[in-house]
Protein backbone atom coordinates (compact mmCIF):
# COMPACT_ATOMS: atom_id res chain seq x y z
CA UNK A 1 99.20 108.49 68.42
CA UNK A 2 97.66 105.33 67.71
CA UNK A 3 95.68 104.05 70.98
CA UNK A 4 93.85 100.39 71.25
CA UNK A 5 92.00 99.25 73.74
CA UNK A 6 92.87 95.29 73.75
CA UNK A 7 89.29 94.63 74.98
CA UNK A 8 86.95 96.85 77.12
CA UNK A 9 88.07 96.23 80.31
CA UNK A 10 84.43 94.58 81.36
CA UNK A 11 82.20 98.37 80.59
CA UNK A 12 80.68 99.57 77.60
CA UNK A 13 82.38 100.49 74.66
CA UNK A 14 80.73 103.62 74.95
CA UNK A 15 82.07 104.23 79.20
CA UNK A 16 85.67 104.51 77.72
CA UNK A 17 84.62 106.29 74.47
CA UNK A 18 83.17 109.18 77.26
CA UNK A 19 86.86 108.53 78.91
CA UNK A 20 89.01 108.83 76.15
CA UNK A 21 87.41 112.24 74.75
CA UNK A 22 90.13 114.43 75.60
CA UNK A 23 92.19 112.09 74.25
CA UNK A 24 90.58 112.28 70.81
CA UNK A 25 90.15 116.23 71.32
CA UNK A 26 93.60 116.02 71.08
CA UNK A 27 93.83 114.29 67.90
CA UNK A 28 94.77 110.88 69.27
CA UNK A 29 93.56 107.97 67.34
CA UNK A 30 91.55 105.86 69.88
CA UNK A 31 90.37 101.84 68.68
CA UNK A 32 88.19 100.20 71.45
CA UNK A 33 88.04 96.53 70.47
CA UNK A 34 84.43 95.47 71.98
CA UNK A 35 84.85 92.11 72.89
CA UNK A 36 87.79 90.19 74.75
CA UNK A 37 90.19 87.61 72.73
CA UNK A 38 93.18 85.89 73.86
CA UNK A 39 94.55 84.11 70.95
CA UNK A 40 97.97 85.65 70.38
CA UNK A 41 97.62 86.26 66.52
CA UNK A 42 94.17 88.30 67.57
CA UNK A 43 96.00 90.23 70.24
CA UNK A 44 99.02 90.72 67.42
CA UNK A 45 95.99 91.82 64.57
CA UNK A 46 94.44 94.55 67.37
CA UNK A 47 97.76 95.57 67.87
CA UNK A 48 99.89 95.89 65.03
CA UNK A 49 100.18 99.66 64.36
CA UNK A 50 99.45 100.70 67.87
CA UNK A 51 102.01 103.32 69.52
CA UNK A 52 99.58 102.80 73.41
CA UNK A 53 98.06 99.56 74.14
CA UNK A 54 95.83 99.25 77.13
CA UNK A 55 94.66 95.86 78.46
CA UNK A 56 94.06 94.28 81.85
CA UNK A 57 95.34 90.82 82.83
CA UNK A 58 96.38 89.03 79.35
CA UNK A 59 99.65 87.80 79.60
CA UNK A 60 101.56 89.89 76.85
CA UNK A 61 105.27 88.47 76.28
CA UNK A 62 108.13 88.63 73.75
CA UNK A 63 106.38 86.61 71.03
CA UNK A 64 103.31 89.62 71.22
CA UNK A 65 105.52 92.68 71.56
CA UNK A 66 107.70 91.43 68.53
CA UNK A 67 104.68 92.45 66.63
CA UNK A 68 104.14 95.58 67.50
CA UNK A 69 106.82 97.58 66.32
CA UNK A 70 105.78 101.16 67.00
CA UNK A 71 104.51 99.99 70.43
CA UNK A 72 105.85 103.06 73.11
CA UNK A 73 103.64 102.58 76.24
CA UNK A 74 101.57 99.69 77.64
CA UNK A 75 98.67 101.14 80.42
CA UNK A 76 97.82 97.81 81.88
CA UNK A 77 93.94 97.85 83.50
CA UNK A 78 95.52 95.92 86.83
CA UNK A 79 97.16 95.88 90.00
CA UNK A 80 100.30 93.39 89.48
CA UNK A 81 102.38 93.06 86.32
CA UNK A 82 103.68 89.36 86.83
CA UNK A 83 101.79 89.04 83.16
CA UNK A 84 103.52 91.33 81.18
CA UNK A 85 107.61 90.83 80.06
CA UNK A 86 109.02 93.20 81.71
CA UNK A 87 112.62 92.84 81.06
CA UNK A 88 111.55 92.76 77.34
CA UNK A 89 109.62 95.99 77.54
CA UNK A 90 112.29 97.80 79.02
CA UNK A 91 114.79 96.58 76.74
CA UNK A 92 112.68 98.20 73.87
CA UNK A 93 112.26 101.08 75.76
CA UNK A 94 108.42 100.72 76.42
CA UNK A 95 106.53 102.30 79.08
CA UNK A 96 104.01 100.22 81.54
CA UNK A 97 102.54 101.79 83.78
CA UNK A 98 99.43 99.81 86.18
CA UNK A 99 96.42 100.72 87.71
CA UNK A 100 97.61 100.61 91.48
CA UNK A 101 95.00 100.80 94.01
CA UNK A 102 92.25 100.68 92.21
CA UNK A 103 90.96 97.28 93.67
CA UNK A 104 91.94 97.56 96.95
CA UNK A 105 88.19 97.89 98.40
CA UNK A 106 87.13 94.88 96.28
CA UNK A 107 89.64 92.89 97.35
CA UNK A 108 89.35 93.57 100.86
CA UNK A 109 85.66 92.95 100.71
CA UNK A 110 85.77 89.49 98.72
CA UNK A 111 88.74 88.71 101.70
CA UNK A 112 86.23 89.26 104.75
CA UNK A 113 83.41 87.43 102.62
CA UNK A 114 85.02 84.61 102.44
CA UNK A 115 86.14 84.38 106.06
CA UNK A 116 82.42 85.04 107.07
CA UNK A 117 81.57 82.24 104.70
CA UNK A 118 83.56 79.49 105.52
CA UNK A 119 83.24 80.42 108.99
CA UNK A 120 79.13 80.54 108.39
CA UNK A 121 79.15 77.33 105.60
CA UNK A 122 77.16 79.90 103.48
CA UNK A 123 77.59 77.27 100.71
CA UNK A 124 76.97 74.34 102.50
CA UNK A 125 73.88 75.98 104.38
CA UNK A 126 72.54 76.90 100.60
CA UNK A 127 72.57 73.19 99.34
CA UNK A 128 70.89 71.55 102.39
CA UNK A 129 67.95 74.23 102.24
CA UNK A 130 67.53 73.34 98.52
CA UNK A 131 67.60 69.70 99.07
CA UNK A 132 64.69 70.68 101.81
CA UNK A 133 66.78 69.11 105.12
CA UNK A 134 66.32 71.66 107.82
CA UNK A 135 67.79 69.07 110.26
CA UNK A 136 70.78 69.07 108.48
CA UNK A 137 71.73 72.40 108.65
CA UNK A 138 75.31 73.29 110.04
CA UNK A 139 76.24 75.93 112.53
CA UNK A 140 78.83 77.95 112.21
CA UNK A 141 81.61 80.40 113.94
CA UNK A 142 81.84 83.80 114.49
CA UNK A 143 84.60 86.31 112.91
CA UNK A 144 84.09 88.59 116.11
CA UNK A 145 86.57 88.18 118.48
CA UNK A 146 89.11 86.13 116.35
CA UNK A 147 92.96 86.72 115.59
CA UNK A 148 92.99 88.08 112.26
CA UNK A 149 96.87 87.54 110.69
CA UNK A 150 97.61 89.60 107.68
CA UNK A 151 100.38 88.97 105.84
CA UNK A 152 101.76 92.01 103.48
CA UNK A 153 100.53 95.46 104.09
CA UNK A 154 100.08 97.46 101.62
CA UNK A 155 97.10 99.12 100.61
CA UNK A 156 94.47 96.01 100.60
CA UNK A 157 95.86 94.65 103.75
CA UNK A 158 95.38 97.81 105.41
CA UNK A 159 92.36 97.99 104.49
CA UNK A 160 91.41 94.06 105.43
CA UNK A 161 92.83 95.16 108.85
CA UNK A 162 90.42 98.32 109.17
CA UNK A 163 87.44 95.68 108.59
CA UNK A 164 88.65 93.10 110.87
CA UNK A 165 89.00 95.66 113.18
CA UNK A 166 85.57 96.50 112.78
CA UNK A 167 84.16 93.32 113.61
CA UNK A 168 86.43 93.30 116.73
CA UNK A 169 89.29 91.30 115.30
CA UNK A 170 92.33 91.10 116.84
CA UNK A 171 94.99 91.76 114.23
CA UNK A 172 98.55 90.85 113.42
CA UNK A 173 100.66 91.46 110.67
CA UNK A 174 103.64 90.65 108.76
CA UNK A 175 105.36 92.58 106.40
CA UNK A 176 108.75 92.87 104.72
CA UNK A 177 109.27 96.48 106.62
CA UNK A 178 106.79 96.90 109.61
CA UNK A 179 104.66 99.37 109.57
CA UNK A 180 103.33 102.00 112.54
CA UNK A 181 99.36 101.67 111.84
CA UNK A 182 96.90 101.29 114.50
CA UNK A 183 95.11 98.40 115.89
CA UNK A 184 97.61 96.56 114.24
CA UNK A 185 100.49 94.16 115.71
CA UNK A 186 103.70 93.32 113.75
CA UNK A 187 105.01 90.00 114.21
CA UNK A 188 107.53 87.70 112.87
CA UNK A 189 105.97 85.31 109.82
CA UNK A 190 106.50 82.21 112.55
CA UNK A 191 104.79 83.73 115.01
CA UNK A 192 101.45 85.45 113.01
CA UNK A 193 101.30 81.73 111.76
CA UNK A 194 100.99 80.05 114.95
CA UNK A 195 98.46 82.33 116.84
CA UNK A 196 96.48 83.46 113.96
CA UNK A 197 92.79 81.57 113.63
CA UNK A 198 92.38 83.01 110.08
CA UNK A 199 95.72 84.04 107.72
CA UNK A 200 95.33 86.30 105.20
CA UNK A 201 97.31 87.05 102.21
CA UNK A 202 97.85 90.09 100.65
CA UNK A 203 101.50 90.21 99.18
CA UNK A 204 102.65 90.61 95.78
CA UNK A 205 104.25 87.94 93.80
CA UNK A 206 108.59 88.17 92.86
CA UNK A 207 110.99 85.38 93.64
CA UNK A 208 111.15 86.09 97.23
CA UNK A 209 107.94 85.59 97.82
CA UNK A 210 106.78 82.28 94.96
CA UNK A 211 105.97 79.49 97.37
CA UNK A 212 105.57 82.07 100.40
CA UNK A 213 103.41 79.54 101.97
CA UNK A 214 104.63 75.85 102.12
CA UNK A 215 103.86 72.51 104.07
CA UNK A 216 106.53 73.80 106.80
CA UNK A 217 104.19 76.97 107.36
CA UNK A 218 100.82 74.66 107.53
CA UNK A 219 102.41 72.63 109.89
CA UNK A 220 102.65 75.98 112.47
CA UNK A 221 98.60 76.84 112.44
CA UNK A 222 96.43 76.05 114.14
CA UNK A 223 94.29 72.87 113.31
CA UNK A 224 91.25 75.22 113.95
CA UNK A 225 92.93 77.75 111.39
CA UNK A 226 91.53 79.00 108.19
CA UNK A 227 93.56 80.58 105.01
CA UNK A 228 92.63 82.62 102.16
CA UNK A 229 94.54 84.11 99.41
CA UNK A 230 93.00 86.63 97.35
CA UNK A 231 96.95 87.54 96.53
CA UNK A 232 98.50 85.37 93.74
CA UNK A 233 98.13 82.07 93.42
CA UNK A 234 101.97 81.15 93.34
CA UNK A 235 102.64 82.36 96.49
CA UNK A 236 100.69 79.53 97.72
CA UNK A 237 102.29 76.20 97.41
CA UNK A 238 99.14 74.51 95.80
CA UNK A 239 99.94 70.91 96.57
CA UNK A 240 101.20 71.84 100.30
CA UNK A 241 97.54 73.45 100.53
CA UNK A 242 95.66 70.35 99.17
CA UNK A 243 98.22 68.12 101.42
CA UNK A 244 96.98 70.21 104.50
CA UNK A 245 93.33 69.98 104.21
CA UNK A 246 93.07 66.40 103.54
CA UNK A 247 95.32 65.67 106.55
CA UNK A 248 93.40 68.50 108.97
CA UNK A 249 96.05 70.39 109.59
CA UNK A 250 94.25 73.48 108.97
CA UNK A 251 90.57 73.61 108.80
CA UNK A 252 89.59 75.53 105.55
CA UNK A 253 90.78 77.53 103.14
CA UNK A 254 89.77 79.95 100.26
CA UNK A 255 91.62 80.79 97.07
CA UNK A 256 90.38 83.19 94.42
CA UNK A 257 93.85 82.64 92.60
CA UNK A 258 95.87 80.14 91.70
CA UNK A 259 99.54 79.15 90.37
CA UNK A 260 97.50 79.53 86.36
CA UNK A 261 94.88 81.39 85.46
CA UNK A 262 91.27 79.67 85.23
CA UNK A 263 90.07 77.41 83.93
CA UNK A 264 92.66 75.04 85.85
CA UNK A 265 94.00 72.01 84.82
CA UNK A 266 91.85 69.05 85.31
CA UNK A 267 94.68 67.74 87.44
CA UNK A 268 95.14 70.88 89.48
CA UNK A 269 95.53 69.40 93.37
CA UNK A 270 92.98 71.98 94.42
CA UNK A 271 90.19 70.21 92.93
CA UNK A 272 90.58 67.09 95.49
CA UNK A 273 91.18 69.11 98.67
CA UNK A 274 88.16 69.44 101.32
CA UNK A 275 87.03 72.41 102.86
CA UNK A 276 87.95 74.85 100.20
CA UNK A 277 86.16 77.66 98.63
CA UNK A 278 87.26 77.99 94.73
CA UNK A 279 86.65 81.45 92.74
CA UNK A 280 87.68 82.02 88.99
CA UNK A 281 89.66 85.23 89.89
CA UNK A 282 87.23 87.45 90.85
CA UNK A 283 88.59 89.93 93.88
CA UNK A 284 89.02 92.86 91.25
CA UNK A 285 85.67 92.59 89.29
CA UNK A 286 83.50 95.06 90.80
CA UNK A 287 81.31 97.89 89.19
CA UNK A 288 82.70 100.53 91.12
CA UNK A 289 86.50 99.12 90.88
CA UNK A 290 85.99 98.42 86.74
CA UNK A 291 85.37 102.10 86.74
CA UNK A 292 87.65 103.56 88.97
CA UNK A 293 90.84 101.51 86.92
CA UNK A 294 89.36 103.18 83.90
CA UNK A 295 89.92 106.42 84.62
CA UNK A 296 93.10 105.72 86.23
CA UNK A 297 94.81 103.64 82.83
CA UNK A 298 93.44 106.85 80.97
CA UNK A 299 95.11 109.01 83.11
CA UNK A 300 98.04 106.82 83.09
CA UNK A 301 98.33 107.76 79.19
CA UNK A 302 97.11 111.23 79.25
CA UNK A 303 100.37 111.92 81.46
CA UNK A 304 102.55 109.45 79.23
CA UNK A 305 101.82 111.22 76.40
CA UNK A 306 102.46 114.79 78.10
């Protein structure tokens, strides 16, 4: 079978080469294209002819998969498949399998970071040293001791509540079936929003859960309260977010996702909103996580094609 590699997946060509050599023992043909391009009639070019097409978060829909006629399987280098037609794909009968679990530490991590830093005004801190104002500098809170809420519990908010735990958190937790897991509370979504001094999110993104968070659930936190959503952006009302920091009804937030990809719209309501820490989409890009999803989309065709 024909195999392409949409882009490298942020390694070296020759990391998956070393991957993909059973693969080629086999007598697969295996294309790594070394470079990443979104234009659709690129994408279409790379993929013509291919029967496995691996790729990470490019959104492939109806107009891409009408031009790959021979396409079977499509082993997709990420956690959620909100990018990728899925009604479409089954219709034609093609595969997709994703790379579950292999971000869950990163995620985690870049989740307590940016507690710690907007609880600490890391940023803030950095500009008044470089502008040489000592006097100016701003103290900070401590994550110790604080109600941690989480809400969805799967693997990466397990593992958020196994940090927090660590730094002596007190931890609640919604999610759509509770869960038995220690040092952890289960509460109703009204409740974890009300007592929580930092809310977490760590849920996937369907129809139930697209707007998740609205001006309604701002209005139960704390004014002390922080947010961050290392999740999907759309779960998130963005406006209702922006609304609630310029009014103080919550006291910070960070978002490393948001309702489209980056770069955002100049217009995007985020922009304008105080107290807000901005990443371009970043809680998956580790080292150690680009290499683990490597070996587990490779996998994910090895057993495909089996």
């Amino acid at each position: 079978m024909r195999i392409v590699f949409l882009e490298p997946l942020g390694l070296k060509v020759e990391q998956i080469e070393a991957a993909c050599r059973e693969l080629k023992n086999a007598g697969h043909e295996v294309v790594i294209y070394p470079d990443r391009n979104e234009s659709l009639d690129e994408l279409k070019r790379r993929a013509a002819d291919a029967e496995v097409v691996v790729e990470s978060n490019i959104p492939l829909r109806k107009d891409f998969l009408d031009a790959c006629p021979n396409l079977k399987m499509l082993s997709i280098a990420f956690t959620g498949l909100d990018h990728i037609d899925l009604e479409e794909c089954q219709r034609r009968g093609i595969v997709v399998k994703n790379a579950a679990g292999y971000s869950t530490e990163a995620v985690a991590e870049l989740a307590i970071a940016l507690m710690i830093d907007l609880y600490r005004k890391v940023l803030e801190n950095d500009t008044i040293t470089r502008q040489c104002n000592r006097k100016g500098i701003m103290p900070g809170r401590e994550i110790g001791g604080k109600t941690i809420g989480i809400i969805g519990m799967g693997n990466i908010g397990q593992r958020v509540a196994k940090l927090a735990n660590a730094f002596g958190c007190k931890v609640l937790a919604w999610n759509r079936t509770p869960k038995k897991i220690e040092g952890v509370t289960f509460v109703d979504k009204e409740t974890l929003l009300k007592e929580s001094d930092i809310v977490t999110l760590h849920i996937a993104l369907n129809a139930d859960t697209r707007d998740f968070i609205t001006a309604k659930d701002f209005a139960l936190m704390k004014p002390s309260a922080l947010m961050v959503n290392t999740a999907r952006g759309p779960v998130v009302n963005e406006q209702a977010l922006a609304d609630a920091l310029k009014e103080g009804k919550i006291a910070g937030a960070a978002t490393d996702v948001y309702s489209t990809e980056p770069p955002l719209q100049p217009n995007n309501p985020l922009f304008e909103a105080p107290n807000l820490i901005m990443l371009p989409h970043i809680g998956f890009a580790t080292e150690e996580a680009f290499v683990l999803r490597l070996g587990i989309v490779v996998r994910n065709v090895e057993e495909f094609l089996s």
